[in-house]
N, C-alpha and C. Protein backbone atom coordinates (compact mmCIF):
# COMPACT_ATOMS: atom_id res chain seq x y z
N UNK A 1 0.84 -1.18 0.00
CA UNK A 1 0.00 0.00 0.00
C UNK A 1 0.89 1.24 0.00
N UNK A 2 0.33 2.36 -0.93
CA UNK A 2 1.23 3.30 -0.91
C UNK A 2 1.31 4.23 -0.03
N UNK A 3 1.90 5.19 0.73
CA UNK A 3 1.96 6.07 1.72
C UNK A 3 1.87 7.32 1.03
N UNK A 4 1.09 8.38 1.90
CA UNK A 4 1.21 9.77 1.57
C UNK A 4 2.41 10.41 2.22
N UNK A 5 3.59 10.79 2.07
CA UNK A 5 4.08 11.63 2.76
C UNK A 5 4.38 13.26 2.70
N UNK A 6 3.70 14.02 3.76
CA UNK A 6 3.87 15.52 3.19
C UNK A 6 5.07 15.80 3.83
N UNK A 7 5.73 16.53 3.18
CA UNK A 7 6.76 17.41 3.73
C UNK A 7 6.86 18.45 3.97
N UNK A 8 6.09 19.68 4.02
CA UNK A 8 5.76 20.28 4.27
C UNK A 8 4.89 20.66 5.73
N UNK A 9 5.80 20.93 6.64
CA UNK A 9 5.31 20.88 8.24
C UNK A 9 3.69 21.47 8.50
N UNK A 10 3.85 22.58 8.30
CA UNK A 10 2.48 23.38 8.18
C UNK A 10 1.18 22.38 7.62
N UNK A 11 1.52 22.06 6.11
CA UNK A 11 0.71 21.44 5.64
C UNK A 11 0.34 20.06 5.87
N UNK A 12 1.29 19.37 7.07
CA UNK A 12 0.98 18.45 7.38
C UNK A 12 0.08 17.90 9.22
N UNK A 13 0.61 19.80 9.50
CA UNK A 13 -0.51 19.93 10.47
C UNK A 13 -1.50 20.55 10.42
N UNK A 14 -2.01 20.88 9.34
CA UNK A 14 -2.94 21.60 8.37
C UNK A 14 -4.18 19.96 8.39
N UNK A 15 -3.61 19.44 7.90
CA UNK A 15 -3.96 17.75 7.42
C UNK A 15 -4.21 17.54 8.80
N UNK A 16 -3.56 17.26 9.84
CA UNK A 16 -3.90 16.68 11.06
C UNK A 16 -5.10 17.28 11.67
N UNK A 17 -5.44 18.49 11.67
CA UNK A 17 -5.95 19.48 12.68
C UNK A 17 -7.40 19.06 11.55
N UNK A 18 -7.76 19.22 10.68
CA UNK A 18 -8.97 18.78 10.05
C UNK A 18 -8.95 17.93 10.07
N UNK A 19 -8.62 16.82 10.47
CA UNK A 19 -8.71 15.38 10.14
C UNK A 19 -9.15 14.88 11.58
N UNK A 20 -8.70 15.31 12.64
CA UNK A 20 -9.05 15.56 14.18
C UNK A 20 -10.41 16.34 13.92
N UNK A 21 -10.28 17.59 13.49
CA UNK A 21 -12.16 17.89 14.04
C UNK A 21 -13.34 17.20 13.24
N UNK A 22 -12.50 16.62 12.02
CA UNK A 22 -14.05 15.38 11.22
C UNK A 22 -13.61 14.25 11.83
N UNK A 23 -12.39 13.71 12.80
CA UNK A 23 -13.18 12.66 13.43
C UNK A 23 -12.66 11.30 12.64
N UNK A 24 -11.29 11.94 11.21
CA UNK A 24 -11.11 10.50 10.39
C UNK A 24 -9.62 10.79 10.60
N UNK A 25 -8.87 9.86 9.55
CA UNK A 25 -7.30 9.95 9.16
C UNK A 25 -6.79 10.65 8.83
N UNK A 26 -5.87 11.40 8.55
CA UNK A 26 -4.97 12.32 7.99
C UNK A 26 -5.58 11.94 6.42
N UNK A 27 -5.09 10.68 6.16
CA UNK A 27 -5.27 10.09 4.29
C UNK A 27 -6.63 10.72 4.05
N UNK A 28 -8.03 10.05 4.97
CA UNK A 28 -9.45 10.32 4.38
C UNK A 28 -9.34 12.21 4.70
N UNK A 29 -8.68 12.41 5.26
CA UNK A 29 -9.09 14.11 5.38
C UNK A 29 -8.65 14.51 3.58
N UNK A 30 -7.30 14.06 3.89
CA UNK A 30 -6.88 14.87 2.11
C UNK A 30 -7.45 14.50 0.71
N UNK A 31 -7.90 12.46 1.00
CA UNK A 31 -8.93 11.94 0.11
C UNK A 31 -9.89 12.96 -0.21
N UNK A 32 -10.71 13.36 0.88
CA UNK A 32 -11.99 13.96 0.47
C UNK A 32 -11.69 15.19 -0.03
N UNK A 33 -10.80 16.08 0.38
CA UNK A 33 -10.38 17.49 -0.40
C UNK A 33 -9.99 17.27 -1.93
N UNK A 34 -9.02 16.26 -2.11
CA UNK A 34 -8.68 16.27 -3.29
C UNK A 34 -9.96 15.75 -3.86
N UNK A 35 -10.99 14.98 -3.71
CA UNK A 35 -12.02 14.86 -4.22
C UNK A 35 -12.99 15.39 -4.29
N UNK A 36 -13.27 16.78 -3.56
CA UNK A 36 -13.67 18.18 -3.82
C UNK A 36 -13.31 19.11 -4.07
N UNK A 37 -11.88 19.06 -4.50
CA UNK A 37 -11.35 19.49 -5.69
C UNK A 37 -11.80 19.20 -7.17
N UNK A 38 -10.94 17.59 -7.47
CA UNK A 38 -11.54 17.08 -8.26
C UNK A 38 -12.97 17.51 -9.18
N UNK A 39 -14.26 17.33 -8.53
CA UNK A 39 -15.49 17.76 -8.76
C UNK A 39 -15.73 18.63 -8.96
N UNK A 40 -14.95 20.07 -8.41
CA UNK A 40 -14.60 21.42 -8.89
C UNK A 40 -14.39 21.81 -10.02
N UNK A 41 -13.76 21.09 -10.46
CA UNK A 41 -12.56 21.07 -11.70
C UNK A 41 -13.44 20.49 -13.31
N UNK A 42 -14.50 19.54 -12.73
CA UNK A 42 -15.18 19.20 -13.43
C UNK A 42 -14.70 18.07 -14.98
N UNK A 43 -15.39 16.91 -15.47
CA UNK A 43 -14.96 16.48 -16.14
C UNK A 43 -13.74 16.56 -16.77
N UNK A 44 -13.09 15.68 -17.12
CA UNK A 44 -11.45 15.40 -17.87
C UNK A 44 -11.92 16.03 -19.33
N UNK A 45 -10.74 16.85 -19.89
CA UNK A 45 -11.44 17.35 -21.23
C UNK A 45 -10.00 16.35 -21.49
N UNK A 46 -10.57 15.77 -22.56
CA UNK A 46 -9.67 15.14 -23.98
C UNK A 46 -8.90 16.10 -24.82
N UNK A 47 -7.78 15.83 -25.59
CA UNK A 47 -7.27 16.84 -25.97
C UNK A 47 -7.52 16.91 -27.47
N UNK A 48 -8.29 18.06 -28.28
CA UNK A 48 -7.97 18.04 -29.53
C UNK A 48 -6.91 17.39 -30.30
N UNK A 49 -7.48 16.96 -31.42
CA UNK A 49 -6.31 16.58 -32.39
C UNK A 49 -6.40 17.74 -33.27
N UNK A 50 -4.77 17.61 -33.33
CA UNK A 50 -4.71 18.99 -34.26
C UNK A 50 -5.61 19.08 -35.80
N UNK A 51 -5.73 18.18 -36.20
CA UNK A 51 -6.74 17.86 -37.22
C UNK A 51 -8.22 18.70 -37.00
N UNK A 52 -9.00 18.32 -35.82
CA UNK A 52 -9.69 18.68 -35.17
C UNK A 52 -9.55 20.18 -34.94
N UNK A 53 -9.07 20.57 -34.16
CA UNK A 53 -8.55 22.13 -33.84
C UNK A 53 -8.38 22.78 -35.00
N UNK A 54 -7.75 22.15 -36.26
CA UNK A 54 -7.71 23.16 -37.77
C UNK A 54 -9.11 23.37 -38.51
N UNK A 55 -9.72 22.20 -38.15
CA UNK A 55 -10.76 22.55 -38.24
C UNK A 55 -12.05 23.19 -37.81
N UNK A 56 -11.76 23.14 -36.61
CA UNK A 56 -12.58 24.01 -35.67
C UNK A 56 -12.34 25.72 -35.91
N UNK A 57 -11.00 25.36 -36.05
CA UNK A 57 -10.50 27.44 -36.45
C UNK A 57 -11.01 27.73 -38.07
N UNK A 58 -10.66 26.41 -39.38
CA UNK A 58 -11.44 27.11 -40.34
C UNK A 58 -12.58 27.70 -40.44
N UNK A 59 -13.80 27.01 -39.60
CA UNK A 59 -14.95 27.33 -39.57
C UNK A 59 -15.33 28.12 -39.21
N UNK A 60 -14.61 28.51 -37.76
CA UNK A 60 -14.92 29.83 -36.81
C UNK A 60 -14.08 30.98 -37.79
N UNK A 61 -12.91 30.78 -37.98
CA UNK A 61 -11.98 32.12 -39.15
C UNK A 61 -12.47 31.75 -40.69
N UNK A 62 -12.95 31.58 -41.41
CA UNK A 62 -13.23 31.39 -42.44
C UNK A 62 -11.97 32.30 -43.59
N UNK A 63 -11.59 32.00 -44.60
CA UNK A 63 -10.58 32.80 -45.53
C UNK A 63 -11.85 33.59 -46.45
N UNK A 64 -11.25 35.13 -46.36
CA UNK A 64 -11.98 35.98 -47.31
C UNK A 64 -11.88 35.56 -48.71
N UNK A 65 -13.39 35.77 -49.60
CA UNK A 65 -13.58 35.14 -50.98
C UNK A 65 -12.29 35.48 -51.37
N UNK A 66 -12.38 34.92 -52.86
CA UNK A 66 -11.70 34.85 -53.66
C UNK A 66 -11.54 36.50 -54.61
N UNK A 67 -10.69 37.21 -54.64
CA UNK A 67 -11.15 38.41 -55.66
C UNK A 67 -10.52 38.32 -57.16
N UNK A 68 -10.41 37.23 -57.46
CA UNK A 68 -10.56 36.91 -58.86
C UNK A 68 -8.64 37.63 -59.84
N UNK A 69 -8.08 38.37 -58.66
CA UNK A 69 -7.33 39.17 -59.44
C UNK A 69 -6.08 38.26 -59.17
N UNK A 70 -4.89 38.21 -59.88
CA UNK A 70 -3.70 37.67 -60.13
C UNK A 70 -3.10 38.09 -59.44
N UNK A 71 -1.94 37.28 -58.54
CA UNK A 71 -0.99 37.81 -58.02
C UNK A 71 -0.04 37.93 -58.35
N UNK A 72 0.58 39.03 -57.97
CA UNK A 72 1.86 40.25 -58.50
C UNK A 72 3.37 39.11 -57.68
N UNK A 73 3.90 38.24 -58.69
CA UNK A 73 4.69 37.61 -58.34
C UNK A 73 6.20 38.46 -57.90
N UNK A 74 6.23 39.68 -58.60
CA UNK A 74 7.36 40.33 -58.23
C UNK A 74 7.17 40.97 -57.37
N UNK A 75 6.13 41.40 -57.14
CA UNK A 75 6.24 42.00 -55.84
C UNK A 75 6.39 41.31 -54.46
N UNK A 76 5.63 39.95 -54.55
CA UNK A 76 5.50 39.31 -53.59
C UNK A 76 7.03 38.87 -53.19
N UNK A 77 8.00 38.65 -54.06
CA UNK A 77 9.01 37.81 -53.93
C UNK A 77 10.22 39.42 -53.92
N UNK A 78 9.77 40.75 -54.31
CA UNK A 78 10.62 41.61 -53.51
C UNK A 78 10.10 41.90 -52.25
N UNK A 79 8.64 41.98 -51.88
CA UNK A 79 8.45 41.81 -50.47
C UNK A 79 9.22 40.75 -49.33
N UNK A 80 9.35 39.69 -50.23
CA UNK A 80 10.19 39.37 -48.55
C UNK A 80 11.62 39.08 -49.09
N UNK A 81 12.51 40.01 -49.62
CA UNK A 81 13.58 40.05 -49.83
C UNK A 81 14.63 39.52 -50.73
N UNK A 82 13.65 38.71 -51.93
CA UNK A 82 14.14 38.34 -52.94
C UNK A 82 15.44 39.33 -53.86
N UNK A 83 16.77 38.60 -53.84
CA UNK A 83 17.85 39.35 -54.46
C UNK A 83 18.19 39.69 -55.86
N UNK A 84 17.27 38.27 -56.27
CA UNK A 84 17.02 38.57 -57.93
C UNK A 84 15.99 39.54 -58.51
N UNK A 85 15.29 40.23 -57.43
CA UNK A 85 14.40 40.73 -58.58
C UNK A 85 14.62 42.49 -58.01
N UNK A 86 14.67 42.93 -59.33
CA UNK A 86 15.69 44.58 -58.78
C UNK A 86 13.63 45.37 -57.82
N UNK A 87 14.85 46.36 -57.46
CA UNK A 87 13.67 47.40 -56.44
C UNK A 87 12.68 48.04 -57.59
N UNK A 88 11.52 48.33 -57.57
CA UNK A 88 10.42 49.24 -58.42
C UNK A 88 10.34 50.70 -58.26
C-alpha cells in the first residue's frame, strides 16, 4: 500500500488538525479534499487533435472570398527580400 508523505510541516498539520475535528485519518481528510477538488474542476477534457482544432478554427476564421485578381509575383518575392528581382 502506498503512503502519503507531506513534507511540508504546516501542511501536514494543516492535514492533522482537520482530520481531528471530522473525526477521520490524515489520508481520508486529504482523500476527500482532493475529491472536492476534483469535482470542482469538473470532467477530464480530452485533448484536440490537431486535425480537429484546424478545423474548428477554419470554420470559426473562415478565408476571405476569392477576388478573382492575379498575383503580383514580383512583388510578392521583392516583399520578402528576394535578391534577384531589382527594387520598383
Amino acid at each position: 500500500m502506498a503512503s502519503l508523505y507531506i513534507k511540508d510541516g504546516e501542511t501536514a498539520a494543516l492535514a492533522a488538525r482537520v482530520a481531528a475535528r471530522m473525526g477521520i485519518s490524515k489520508t481520508e481528510a486529504v482523500r476527500s479534499a482532493l475529491q472536492k477538488v476534483e469535482a470542482e474542476l469538473g470532467p477530464e477534457q480530452v485533448p484536440q487533435s490537431t486535425v480537429e482544432w484546424l478545423m474548428n478554427f477554419r470554420r470559426d476564421n473562415p478565408l476571405p472570398p476569392p477576388t478573382g485578381l492575379k498575383a503580383d509575383k514580383a512583388f510578392f518575392d521583392w516583399l520578402s527580400g528576394e535578391e534577384d528581382v531589382p527594387d520598383a
